[in-house]
Protein backbone atom coordinates (compact mmCIF):
# COMPACT_ATOMS: atom_id res chain seq x y z
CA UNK A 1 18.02 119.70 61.18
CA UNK A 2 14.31 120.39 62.06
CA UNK A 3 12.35 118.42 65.41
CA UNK A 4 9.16 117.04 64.28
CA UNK A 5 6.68 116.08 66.54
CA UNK A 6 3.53 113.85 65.69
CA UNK A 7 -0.20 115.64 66.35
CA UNK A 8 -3.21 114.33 66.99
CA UNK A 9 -6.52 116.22 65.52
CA UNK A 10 -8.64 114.11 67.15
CA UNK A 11 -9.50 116.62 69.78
CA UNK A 12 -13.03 118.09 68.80
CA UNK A 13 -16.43 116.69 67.71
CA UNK A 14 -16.86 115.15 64.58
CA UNK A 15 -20.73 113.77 63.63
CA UNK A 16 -18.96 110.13 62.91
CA UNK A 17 -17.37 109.82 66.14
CA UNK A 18 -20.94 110.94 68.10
CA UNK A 19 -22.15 107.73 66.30
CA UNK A 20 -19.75 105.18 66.83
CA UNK A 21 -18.45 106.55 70.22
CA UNK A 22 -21.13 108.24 72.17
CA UNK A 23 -22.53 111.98 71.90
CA UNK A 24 -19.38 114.34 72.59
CA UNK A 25 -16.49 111.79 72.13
CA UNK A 26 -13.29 113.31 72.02
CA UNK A 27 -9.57 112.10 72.70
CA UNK A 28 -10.22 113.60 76.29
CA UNK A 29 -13.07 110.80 76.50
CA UNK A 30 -11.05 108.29 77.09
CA UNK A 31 -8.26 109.91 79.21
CA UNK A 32 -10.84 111.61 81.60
CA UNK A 33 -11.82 107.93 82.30
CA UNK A 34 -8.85 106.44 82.86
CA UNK A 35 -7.64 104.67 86.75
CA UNK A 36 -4.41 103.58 87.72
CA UNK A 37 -4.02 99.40 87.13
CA UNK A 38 -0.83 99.39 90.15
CA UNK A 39 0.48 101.27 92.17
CA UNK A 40 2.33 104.46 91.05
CA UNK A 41 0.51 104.08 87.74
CA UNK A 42 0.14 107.84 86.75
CA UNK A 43 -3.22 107.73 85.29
CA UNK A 44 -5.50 109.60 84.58
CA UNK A 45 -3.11 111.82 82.68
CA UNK A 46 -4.75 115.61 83.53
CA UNK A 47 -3.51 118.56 81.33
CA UNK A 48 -1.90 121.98 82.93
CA UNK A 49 -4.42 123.96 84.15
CA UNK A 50 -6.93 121.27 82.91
CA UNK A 51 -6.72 122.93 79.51
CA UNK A 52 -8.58 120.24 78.07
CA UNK A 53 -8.48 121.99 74.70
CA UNK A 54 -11.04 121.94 71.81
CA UNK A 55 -9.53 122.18 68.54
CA UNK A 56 -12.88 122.61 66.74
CA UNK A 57 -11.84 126.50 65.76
CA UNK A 58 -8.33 126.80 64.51
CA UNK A 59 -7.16 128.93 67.46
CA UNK A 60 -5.89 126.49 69.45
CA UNK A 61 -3.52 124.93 67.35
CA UNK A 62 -2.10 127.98 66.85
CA UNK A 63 -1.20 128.63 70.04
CA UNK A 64 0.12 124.89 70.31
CA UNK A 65 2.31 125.93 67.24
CA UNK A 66 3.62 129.41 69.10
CA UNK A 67 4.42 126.90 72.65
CA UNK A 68 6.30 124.66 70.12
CA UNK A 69 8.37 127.19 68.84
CA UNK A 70 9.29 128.15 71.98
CA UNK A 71 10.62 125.19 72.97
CA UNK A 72 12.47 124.55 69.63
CA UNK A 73 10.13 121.89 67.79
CA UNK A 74 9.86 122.98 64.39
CA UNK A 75 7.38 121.07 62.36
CA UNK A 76 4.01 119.61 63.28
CA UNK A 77 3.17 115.80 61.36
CA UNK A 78 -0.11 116.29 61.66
CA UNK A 79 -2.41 112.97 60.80
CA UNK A 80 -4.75 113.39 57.88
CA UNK A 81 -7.59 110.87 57.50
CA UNK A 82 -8.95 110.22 53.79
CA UNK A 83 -10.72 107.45 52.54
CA UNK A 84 -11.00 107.86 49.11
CA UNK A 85 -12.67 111.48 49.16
CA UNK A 86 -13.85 111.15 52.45
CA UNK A 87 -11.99 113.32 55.22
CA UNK A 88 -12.40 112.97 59.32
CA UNK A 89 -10.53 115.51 61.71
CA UNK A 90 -10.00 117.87 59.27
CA UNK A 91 -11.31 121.12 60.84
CA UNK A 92 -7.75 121.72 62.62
CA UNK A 93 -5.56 121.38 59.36
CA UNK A 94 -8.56 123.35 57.04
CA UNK A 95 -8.09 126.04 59.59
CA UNK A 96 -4.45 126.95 58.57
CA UNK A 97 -4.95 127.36 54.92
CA UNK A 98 -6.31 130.69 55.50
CA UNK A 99 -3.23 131.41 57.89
CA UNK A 100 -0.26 131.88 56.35
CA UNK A 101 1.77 133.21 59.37
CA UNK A 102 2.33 130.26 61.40
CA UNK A 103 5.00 129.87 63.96
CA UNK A 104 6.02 126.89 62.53
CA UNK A 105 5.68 124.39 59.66
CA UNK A 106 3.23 121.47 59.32
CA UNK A 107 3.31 118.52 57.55
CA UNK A 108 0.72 115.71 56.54
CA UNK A 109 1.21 112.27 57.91
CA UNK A 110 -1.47 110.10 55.97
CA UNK A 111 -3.04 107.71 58.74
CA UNK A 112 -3.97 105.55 55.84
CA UNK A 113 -5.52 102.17 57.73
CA UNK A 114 -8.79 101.46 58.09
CA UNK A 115 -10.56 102.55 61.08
CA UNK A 116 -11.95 100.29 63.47
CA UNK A 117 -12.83 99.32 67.21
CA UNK A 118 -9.49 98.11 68.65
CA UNK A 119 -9.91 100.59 71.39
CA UNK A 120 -12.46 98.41 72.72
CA UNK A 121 -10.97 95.16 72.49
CA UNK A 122 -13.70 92.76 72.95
CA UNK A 123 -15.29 90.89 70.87
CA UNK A 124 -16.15 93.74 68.27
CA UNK A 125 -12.71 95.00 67.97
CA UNK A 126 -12.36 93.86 64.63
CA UNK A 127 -15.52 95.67 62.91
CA UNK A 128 -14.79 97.89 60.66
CA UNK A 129 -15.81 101.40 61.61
CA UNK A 130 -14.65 102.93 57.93
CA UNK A 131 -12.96 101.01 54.88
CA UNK A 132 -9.86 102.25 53.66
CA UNK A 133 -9.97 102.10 49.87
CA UNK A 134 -7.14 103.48 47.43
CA UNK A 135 -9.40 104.12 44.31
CA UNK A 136 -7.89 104.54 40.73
CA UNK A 137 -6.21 107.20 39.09
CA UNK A 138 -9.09 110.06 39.23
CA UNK A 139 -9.68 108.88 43.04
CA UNK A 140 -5.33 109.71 43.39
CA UNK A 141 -6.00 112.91 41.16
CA UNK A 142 -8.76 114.30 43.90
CA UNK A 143 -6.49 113.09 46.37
CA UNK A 144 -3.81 115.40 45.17
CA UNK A 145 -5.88 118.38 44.53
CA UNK A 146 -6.87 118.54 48.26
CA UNK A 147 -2.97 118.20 48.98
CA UNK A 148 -1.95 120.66 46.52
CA UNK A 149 -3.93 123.45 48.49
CA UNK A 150 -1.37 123.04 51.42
CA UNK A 151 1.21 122.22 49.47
CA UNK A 152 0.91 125.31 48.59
CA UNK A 153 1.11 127.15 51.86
CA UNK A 154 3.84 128.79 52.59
CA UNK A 155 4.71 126.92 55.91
CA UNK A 156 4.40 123.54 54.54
CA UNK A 157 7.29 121.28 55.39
CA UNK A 158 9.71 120.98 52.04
CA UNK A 159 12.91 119.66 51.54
CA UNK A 160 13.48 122.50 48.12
CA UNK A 161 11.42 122.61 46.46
CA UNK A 162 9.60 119.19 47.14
CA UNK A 163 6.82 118.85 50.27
CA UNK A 164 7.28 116.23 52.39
CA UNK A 165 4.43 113.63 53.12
CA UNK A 166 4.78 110.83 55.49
CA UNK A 167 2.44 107.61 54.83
CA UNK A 168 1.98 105.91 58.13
CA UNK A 169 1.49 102.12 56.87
CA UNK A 170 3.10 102.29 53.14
CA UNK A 171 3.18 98.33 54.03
CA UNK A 172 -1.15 98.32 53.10
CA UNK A 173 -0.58 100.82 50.20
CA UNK A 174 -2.11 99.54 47.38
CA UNK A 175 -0.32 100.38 44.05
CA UNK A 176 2.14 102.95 45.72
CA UNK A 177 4.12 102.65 42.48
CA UNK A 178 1.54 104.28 40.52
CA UNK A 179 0.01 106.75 42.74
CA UNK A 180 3.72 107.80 44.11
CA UNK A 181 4.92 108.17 40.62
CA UNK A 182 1.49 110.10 39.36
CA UNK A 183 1.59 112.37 42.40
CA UNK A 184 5.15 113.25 41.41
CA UNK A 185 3.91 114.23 37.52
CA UNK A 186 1.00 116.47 39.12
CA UNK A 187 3.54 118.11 41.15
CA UNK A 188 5.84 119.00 38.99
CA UNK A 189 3.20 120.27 36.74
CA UNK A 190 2.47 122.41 39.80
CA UNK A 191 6.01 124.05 39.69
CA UNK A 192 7.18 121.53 42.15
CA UNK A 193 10.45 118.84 42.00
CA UNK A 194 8.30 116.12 43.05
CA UNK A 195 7.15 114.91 46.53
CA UNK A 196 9.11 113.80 49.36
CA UNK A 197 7.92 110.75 50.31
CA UNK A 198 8.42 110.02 54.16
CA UNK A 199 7.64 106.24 55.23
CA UNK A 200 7.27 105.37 59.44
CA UNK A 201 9.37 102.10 60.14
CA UNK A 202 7.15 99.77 62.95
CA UNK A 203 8.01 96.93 62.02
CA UNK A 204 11.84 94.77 61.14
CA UNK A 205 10.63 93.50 58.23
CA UNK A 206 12.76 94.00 54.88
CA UNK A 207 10.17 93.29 52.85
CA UNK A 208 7.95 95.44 54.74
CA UNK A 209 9.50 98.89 53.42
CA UNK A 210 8.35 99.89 49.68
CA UNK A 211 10.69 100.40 46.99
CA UNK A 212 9.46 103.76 45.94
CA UNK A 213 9.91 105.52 49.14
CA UNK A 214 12.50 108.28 49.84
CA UNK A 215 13.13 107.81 53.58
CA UNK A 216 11.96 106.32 56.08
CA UNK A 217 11.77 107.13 60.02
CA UNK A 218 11.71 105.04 63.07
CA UNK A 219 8.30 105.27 64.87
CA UNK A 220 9.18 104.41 68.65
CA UNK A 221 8.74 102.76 70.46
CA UNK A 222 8.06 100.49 68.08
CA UNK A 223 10.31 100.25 65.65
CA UNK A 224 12.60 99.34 68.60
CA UNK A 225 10.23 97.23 70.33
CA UNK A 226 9.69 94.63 66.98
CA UNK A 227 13.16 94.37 66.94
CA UNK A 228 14.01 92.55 69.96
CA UNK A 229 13.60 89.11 71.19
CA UNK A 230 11.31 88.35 73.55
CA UNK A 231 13.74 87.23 75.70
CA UNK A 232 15.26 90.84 75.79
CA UNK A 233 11.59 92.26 75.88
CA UNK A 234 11.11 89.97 78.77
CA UNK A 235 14.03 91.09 80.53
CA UNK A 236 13.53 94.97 80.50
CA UNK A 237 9.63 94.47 81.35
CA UNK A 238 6.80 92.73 83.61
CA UNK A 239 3.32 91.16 81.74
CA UNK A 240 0.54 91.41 84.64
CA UNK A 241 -2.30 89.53 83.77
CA UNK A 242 -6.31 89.89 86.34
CA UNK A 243 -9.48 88.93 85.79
CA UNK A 244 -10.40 91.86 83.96
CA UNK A 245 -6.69 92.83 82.83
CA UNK A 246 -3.38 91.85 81.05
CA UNK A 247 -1.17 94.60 80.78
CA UNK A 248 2.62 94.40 79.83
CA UNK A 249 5.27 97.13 82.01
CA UNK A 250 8.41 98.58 80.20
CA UNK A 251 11.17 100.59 82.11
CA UNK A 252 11.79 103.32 79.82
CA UNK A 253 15.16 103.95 80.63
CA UNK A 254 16.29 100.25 79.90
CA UNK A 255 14.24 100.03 77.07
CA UNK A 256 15.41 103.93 75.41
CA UNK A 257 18.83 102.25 76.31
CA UNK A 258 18.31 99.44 73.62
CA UNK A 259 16.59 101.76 71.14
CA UNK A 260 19.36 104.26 71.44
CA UNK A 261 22.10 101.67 70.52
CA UNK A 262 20.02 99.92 68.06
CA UNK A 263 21.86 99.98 64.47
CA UNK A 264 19.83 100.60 61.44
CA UNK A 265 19.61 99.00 58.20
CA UNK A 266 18.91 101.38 55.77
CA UNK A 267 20.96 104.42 54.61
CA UNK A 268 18.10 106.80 54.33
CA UNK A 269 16.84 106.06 57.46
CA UNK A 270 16.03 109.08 60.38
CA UNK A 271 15.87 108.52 64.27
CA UNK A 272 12.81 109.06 65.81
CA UNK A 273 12.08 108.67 70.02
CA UNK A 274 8.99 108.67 72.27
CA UNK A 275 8.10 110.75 74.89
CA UNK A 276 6.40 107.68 76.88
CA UNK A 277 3.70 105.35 75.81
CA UNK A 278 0.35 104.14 77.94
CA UNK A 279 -2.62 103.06 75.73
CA UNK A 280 -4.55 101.83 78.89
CA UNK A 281 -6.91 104.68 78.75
CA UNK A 282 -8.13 103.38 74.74
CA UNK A 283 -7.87 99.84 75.62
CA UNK A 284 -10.40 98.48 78.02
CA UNK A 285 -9.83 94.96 77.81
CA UNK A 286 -7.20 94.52 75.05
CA UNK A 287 -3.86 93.92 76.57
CA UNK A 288 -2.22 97.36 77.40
CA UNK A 289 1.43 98.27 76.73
CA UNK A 290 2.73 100.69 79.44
CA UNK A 291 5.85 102.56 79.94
CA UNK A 292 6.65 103.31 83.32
CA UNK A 293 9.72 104.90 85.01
CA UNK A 294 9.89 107.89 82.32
CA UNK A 295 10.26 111.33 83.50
CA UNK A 296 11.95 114.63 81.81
CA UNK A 297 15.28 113.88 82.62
CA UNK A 298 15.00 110.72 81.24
CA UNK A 299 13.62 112.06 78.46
CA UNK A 300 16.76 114.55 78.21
CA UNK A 301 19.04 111.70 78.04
CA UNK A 302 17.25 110.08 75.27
CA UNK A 303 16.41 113.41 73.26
CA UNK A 304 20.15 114.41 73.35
CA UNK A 305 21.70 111.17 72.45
CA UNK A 306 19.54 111.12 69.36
CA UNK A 307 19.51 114.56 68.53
CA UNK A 308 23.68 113.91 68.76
CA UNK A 309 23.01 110.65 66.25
CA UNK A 310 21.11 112.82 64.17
CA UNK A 311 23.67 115.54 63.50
CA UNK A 312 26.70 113.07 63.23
CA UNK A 313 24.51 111.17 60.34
CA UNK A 314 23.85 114.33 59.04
CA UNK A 315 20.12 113.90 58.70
CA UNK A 316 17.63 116.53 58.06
CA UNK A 317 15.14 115.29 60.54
CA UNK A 318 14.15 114.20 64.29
CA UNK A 319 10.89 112.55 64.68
CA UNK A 320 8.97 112.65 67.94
CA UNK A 321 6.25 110.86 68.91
CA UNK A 322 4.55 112.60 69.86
CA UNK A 323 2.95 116.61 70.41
CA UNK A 324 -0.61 115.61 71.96
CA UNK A 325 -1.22 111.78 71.95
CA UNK A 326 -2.60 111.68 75.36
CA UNK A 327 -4.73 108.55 75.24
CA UNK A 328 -1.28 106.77 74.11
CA UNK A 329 0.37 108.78 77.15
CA UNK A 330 2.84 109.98 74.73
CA UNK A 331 2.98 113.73 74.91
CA UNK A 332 5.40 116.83 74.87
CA UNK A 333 2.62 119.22 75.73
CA UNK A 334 2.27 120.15 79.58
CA UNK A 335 0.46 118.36 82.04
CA UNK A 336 -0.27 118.56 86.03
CA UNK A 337 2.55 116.58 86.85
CA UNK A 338 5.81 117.52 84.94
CA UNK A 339 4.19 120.77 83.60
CA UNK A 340 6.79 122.19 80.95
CA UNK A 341 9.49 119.53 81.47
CA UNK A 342 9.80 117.60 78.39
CA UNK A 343 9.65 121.08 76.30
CA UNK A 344 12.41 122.62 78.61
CA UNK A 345 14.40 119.51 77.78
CA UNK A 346 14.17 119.99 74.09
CA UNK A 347 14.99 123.15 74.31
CA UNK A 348 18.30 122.48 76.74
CA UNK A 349 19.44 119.68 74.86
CA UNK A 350 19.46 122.09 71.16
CA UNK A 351 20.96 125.49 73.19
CA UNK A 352 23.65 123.51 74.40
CA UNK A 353 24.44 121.72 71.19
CA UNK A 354 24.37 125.18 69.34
């Protein structure tokens, strides 16, 4: 069984982001910025050290992989942005092709929406920063090529002989039959069995989850928190609603409670957990979903009784969101506060098991 954690490029300059953004934007942006909205609301989040990293050169990301294998987390799901030839954020992942002794493995998780200004949430939240568009077959075949090159690497995440690729929102996929099934023919031509297609679960919806997936894995908290009544939601949480604010509290612990006894619905199905979740610092005035109460030893509890879940169902993986989502105030890297605690936990939780 392998611990993957979620990763965020978004953590150097990019000429597109300068434009729509401001000169210098960054993930830090945002967090730098943030203020508590109550009391005991830990914001702003403030890395260890204030190691507020630049992943513009390759090097740091390989020390990120080297703490990660440390503390036991094996893979990195690292999002890749392409809209039908065009990349964003890709400096970070183009870095490791021409490093072929990694500490760990990496994966692609295809952030496949359409990019726009929810962060802001006024009235241009809905424009449309950049169009996601699926092409036709030669758009796929270019698609693949760029793939193949990390495919490839030697420290790509397969299961065989097949990499694995997770596709964020397969629900928007258009023709996923086609491409899925023309992807697997280039792949095999590569020397390849195919490609293991990976699918994130968000939403309870039957008919949300495509046909022509191999597995799917529970993104938390939401694949838990669509689940619920709002009557249970109501009952685990607080909505808080100013002037200038509406923000919605969760107790962790209740809520990791719930997700941990949650039954699933699908056979090839994988757990996934959360290390927390605050998206106050990217949403100005856009109700805010906040977390509080969560803590490492919290966060033991819920990593061992799903690493436990894991190992009785006999699945191959254990999803984490996430490595570095700070903005989302979802993160297994170190900060001020807890410093190493949520890696030491990790790493307690899989020595004792073992």
């Amino acid at each position: 069984m392998k611990i993957i954690a979620t990763y965020l490029p978004q953590f150097h300059r990019i000429p597109e982001n300068d434009e729509w953004w401001g000169e210098g934007f960054t993930e830090w942006t945002n967090v730098k910025k943030s203020t508590p909205l109550f009391d005991g609301h830990y914001q702003p989040r403030i890395p260890l050290e204030n190691n507020y990293y630049d992943l513009s050169d390759g090097v740091e990301i390989l020390n990120q992989m080297e703490m990660a294998s440390e503390y036991m987390v094996d893979c990195f799901a690292i999002y890749h942005y392409w809209f039908c030839g065009k990349q964003l954020l890709e400096k970070p992942i183009n870095f490791l092709l021409n490093h072929t002794k990694i500490p760990i493995e990496f994966c692609f998780c295809w952030a496949n929406g359409a990019w726009t200004r929810t962060w802001d949430g006024d009235d241009s939240a809905n424009e449309v920063l950049i169009a996601q568009q699926y092409g036709d077959i030669h758009d796929w075949k270019n698609h693949y090529l760029y793939l193949r090159q990390f495919f490839m690497h030697p420290r790509y995440l397969k299961e065989g002989k097949r990499p694995v690729l997770i596709i964020y929102d397969a629900g928007i996929l258009e023709n996923q039959e086609s491409m899925f099934k023309y992807w697997n023919c280039l792949s095999i031509e590569d020397g390849f069995d195919g490609i293991k297609i990976v699918t994130t679960r968000r939403i309870n919806n039957l008919k949300y989850f495509p046909v022509y997936g191999d597995e799917v894995f529970d993104f938390e908290p939401f694949a838990t928190l669509n689940s619920i009544c709002d009557n249970e939601k109501n009952a685990m949480s607080k909505l808080y609603k100013t002037n200038e604010n509406q923000y919605r509290v969760i107790d962790y612990k209740l809520f990791c409670e719930r997700m941990v006894a949650r039954r699933y619905l699908f056979n090839k199905s994988n757990y996934g957990l959360f290390v927390g979740w605050d998206n106050s610092p990217r949403r100005r005035k856009k109700t805010k979903l906040i977390f509080e109460n969560n803590a490492p030893d919290v966060f033991e509890w819920v990593f061992a009784k799903q690493y436990k879940k894991t190992l009785m169902m006999g699945n191959m993986y254990l999803y984490i969101n996430a490595w570095n989502e700070w903005g989302e105030g979802t993160y297994l890297e170190p900060d001020s506060k807890y410093k190493f605690g949520y890696l030491e936990a990790i790493r307690s939780i899989i020595k004792n098991e073992n």
